[in-house]
PDB file of N, CA and C in Angstrom:
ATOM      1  N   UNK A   1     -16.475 -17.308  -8.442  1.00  0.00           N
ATOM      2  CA  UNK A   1     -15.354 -16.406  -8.366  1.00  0.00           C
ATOM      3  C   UNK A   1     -15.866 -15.039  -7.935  1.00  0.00           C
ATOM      4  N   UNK A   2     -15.127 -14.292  -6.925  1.00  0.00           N
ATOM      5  CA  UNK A   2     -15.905 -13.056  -6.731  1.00  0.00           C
ATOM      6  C   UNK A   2     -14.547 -12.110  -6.470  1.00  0.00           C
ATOM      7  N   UNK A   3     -15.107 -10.820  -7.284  1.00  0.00           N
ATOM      8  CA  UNK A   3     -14.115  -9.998  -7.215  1.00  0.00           C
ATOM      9  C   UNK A   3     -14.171  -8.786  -6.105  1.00  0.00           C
ATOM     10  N   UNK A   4     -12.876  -9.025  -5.614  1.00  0.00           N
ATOM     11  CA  UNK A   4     -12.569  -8.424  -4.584  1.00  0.00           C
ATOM     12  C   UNK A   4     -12.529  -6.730  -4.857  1.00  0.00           C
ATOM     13  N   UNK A   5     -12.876  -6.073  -4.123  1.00  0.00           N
ATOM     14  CA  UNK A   5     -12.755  -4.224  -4.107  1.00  0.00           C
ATOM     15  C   UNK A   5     -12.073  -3.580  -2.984  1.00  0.00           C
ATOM     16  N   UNK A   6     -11.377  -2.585  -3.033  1.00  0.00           N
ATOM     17  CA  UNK A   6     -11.287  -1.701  -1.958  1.00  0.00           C
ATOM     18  C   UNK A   6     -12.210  -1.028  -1.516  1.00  0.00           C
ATOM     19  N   UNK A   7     -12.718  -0.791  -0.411  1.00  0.00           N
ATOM     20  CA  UNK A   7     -13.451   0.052  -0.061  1.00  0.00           C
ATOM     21  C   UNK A   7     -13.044   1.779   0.080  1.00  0.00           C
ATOM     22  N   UNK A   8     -13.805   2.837   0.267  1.00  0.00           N
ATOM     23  CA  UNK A   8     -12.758   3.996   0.378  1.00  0.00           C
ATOM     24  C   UNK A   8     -12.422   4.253   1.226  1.00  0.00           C
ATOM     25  N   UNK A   9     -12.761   3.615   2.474  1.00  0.00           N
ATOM     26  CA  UNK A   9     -11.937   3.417   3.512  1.00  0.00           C
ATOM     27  C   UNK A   9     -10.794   2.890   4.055  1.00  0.00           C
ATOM     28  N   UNK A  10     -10.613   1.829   3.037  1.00  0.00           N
ATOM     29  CA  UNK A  10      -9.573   0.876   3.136  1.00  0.00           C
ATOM     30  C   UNK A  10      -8.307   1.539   2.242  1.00  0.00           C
ATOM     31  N   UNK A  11      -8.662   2.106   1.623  1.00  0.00           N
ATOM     32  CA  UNK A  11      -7.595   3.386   0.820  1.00  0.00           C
ATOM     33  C   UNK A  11      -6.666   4.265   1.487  1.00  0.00           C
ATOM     34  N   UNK A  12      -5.206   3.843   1.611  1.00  0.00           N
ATOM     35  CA  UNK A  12      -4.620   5.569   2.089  1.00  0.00           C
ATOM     36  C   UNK A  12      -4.063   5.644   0.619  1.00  0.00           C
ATOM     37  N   UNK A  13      -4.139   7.230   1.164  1.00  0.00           N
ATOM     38  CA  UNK A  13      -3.627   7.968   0.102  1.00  0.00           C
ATOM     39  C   UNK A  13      -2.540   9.118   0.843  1.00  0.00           C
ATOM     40  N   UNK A  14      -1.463   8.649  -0.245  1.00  0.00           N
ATOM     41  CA  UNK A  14      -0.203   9.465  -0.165  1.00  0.00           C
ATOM     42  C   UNK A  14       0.693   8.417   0.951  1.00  0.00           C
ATOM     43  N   UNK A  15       2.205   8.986   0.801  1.00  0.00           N
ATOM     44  CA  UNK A  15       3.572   8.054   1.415  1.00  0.00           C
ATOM     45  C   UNK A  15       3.014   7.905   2.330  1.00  0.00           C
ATOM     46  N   UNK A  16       2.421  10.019   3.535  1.00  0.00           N
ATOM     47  CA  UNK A  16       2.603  10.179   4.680  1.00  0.00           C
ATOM     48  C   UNK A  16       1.412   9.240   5.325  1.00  0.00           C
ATOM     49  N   UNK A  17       0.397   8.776   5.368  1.00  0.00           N
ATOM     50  CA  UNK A  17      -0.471   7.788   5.389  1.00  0.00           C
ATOM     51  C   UNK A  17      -0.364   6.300   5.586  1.00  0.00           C
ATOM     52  N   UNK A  18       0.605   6.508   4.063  1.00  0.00           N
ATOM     53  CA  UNK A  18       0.736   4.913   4.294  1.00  0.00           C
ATOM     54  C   UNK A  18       1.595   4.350   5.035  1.00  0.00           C
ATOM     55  N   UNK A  19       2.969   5.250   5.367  1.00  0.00           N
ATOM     56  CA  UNK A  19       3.896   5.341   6.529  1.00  0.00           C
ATOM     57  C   UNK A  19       3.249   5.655   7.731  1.00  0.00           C
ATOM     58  N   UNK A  20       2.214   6.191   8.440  1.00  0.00           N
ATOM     59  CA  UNK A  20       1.871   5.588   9.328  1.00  0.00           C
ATOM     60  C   UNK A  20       1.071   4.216   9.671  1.00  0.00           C
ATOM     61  N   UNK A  21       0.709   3.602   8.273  1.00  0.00           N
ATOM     62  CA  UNK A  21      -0.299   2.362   8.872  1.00  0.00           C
ATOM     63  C   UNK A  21       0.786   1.630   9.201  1.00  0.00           C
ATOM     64  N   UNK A  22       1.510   1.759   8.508  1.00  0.00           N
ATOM     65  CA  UNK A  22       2.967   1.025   8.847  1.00  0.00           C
ATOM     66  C   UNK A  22       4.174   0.716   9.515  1.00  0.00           C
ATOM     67  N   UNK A  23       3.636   1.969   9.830  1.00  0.00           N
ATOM     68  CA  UNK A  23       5.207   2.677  11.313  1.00  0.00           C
ATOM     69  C   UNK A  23       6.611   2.569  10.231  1.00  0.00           C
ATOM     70  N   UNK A  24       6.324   3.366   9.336  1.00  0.00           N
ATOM     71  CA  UNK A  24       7.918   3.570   8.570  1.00  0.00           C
ATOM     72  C   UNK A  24       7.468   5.332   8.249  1.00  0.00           C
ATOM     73  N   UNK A  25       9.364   5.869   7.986  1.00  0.00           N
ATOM     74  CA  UNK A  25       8.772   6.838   7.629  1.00  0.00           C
ATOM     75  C   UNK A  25       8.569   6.795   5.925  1.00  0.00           C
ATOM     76  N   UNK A  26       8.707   8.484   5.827  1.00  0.00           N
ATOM     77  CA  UNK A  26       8.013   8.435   4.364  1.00  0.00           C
ATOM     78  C   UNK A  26       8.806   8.122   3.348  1.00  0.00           C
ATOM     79  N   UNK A  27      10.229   8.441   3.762  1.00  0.00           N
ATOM     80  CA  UNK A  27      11.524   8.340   2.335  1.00  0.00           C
ATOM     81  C   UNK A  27      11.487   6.407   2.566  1.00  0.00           C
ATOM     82  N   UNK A  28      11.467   5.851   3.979  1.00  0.00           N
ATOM     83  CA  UNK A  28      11.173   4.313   3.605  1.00  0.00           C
ATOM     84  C   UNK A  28      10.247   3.810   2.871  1.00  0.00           C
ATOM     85  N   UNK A  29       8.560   4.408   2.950  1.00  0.00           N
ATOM     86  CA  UNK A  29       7.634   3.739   2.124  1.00  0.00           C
ATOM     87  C   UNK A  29       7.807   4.183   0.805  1.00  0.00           C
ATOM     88  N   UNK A  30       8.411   5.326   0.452  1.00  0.00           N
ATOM     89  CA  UNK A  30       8.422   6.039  -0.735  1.00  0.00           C
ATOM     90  C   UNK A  30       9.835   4.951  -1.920  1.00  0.00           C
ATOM     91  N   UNK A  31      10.525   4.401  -0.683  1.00  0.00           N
ATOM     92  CA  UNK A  31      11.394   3.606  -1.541  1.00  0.00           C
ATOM     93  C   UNK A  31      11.060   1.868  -1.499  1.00  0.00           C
ATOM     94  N   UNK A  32      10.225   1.758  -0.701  1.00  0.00           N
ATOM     95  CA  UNK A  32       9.102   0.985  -0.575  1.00  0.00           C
ATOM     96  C   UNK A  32       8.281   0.429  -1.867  1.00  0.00           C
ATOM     97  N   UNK A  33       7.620   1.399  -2.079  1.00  0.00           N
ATOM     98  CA  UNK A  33       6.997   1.636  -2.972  1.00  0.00           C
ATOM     99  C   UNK A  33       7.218   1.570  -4.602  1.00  0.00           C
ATOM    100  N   UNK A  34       8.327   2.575  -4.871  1.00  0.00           N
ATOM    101  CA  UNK A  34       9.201   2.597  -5.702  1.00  0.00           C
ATOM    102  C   UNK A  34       9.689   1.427  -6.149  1.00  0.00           C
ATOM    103  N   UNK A  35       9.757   0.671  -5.656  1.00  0.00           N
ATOM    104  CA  UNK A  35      10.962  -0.604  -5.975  1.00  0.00           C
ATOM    105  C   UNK A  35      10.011  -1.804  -6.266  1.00  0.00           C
ATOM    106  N   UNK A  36       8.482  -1.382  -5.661  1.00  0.00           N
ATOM    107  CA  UNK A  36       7.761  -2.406  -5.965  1.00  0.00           C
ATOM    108  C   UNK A  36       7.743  -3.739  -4.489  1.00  0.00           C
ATOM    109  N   UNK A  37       8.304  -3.054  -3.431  1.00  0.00           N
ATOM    110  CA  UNK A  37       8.094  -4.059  -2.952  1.00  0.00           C
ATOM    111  C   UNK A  37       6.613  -4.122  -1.431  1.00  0.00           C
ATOM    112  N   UNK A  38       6.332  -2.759  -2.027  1.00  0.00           N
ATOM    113  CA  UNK A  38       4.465  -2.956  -1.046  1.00  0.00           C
ATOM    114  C   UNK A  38       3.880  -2.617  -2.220  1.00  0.00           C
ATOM    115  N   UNK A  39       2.415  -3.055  -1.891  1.00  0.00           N
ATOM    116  CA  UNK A  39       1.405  -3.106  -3.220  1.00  0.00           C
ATOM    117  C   UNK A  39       0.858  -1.283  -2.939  1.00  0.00           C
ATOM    118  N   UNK A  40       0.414  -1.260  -4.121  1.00  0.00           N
ATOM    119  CA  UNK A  40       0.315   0.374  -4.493  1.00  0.00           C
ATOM    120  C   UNK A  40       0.672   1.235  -5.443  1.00  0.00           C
ATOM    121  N   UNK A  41      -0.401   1.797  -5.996  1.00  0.00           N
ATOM    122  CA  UNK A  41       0.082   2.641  -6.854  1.00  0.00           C
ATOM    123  C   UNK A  41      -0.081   3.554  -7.356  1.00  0.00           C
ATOM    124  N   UNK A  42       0.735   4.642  -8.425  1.00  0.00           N
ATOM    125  CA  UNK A  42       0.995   5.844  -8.494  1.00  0.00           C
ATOM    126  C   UNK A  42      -0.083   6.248  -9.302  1.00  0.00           C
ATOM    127  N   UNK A  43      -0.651   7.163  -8.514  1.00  0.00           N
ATOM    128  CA  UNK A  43      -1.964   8.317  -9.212  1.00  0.00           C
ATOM    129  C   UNK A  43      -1.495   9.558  -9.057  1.00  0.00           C
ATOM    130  N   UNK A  44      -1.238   9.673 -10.728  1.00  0.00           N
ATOM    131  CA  UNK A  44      -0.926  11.191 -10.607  1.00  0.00           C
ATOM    132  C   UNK A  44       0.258  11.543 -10.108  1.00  0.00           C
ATOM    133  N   UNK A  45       0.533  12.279  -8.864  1.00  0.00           N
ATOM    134  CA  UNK A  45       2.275  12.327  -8.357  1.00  0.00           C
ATOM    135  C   UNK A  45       1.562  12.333  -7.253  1.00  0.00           C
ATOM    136  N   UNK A  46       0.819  11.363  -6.852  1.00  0.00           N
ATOM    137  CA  UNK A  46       0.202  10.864  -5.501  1.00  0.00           C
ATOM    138  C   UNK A  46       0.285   9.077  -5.142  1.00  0.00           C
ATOM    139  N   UNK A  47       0.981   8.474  -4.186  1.00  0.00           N
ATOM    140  CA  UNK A  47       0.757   6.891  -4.694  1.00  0.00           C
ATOM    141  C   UNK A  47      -0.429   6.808  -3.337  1.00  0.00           C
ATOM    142  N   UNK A  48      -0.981   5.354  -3.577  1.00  0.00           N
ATOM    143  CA  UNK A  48      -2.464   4.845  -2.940  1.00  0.00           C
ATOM    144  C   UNK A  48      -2.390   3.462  -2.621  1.00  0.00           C
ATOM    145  N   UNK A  49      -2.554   3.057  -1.818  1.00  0.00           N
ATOM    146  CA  UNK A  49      -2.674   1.679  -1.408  1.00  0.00           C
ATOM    147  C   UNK A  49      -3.656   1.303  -0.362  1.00  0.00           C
ATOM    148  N   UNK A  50      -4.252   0.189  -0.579  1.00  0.00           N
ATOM    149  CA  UNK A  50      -5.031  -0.676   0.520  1.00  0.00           C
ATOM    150  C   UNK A  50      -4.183  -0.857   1.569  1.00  0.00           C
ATOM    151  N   UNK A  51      -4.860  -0.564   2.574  1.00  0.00           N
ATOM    152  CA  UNK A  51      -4.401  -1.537   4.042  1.00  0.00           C
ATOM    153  C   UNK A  51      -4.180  -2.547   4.120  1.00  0.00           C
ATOM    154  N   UNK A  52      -5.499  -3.042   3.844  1.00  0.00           N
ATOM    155  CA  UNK A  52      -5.545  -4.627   3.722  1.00  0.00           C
ATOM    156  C   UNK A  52      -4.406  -5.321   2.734  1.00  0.00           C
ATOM    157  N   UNK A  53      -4.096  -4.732   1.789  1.00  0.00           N
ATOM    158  CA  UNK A  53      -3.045  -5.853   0.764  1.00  0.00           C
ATOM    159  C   UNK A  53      -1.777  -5.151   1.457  1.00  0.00           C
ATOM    160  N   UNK A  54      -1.561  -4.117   2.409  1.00  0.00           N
ATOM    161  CA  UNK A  54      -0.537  -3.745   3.138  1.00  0.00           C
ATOM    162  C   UNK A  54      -0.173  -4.530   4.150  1.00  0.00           C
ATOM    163  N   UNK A  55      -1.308  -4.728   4.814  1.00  0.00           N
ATOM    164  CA  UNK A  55      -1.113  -5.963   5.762  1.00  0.00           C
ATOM    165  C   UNK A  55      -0.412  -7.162   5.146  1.00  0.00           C
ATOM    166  N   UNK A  56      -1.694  -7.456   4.783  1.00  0.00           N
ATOM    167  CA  UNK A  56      -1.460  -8.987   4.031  1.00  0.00           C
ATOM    168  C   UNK A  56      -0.078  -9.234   3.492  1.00  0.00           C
ATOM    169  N   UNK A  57       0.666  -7.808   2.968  1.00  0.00           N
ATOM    170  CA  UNK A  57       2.090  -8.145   2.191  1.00  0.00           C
ATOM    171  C   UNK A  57       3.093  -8.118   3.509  1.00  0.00           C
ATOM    172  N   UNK A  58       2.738  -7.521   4.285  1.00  0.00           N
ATOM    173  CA  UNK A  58       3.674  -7.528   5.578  1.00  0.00           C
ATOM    174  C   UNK A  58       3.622  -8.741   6.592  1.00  0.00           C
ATOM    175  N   UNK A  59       2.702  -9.217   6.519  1.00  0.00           N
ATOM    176  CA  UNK A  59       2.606 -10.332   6.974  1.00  0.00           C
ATOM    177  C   UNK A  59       2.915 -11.776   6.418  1.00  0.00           C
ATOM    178  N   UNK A  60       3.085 -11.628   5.305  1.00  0.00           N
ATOM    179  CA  UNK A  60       3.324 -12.779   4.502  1.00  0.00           C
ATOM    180  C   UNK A  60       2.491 -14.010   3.324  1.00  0.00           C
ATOM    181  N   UNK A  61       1.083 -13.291   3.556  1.00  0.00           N
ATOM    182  CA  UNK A  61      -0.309 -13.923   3.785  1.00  0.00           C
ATOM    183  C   UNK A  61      -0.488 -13.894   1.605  1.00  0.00           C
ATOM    184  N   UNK A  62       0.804 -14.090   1.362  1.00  0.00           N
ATOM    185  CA  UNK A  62       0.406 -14.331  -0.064  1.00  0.00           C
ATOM    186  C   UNK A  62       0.085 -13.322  -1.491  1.00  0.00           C
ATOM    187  N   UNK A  63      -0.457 -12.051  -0.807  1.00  0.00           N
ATOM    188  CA  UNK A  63      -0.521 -10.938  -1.482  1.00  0.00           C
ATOM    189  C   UNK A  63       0.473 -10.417  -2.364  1.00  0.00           C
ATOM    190  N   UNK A  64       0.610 -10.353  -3.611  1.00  0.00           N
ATOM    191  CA  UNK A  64       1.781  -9.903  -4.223  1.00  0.00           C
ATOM    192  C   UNK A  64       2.212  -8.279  -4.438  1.00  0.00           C
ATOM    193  N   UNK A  65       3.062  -7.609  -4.747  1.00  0.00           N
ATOM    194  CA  UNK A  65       2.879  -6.392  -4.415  1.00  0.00           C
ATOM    195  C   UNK A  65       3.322  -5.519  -5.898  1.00  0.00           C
ATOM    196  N   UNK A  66       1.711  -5.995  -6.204  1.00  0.00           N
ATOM    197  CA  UNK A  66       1.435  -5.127  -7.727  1.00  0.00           C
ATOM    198  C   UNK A  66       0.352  -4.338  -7.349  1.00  0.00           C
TER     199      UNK A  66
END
């Protein structure tokens, strides 16, 4: 079994970030987010998410979005 990490590259940080890996804007990822339906989460009054489990949830590829 091997546990998986983010790298700190693989990290955005904040809506405006993660709305561009995404091509949404920010009040979309921010309600996005909110609702629980992309993986990511709230640090502080800052939210953070992987790319990779961004992808992966946009694509369909199984990733759940906790």
């Amino acid at each position: 079994m091997s546990i998986e990490t983010d790298t700190p590259d693989d990290l955005l940080w904040g809506v405006r970030e993660i709305g561009k890996a995404i091509r949404r804007s920010d009040r979309q990822v921010y309600h996005l987010l909110a609702k629980g339906l992309l993986p990511g989460r709230k640090i502080g009054a800052s939210w953070v998410a992987s790319r990779r489990k961004l992808l992966a949830a946009l694509m369909g590829d199984g990733e759940s979005a906790s």
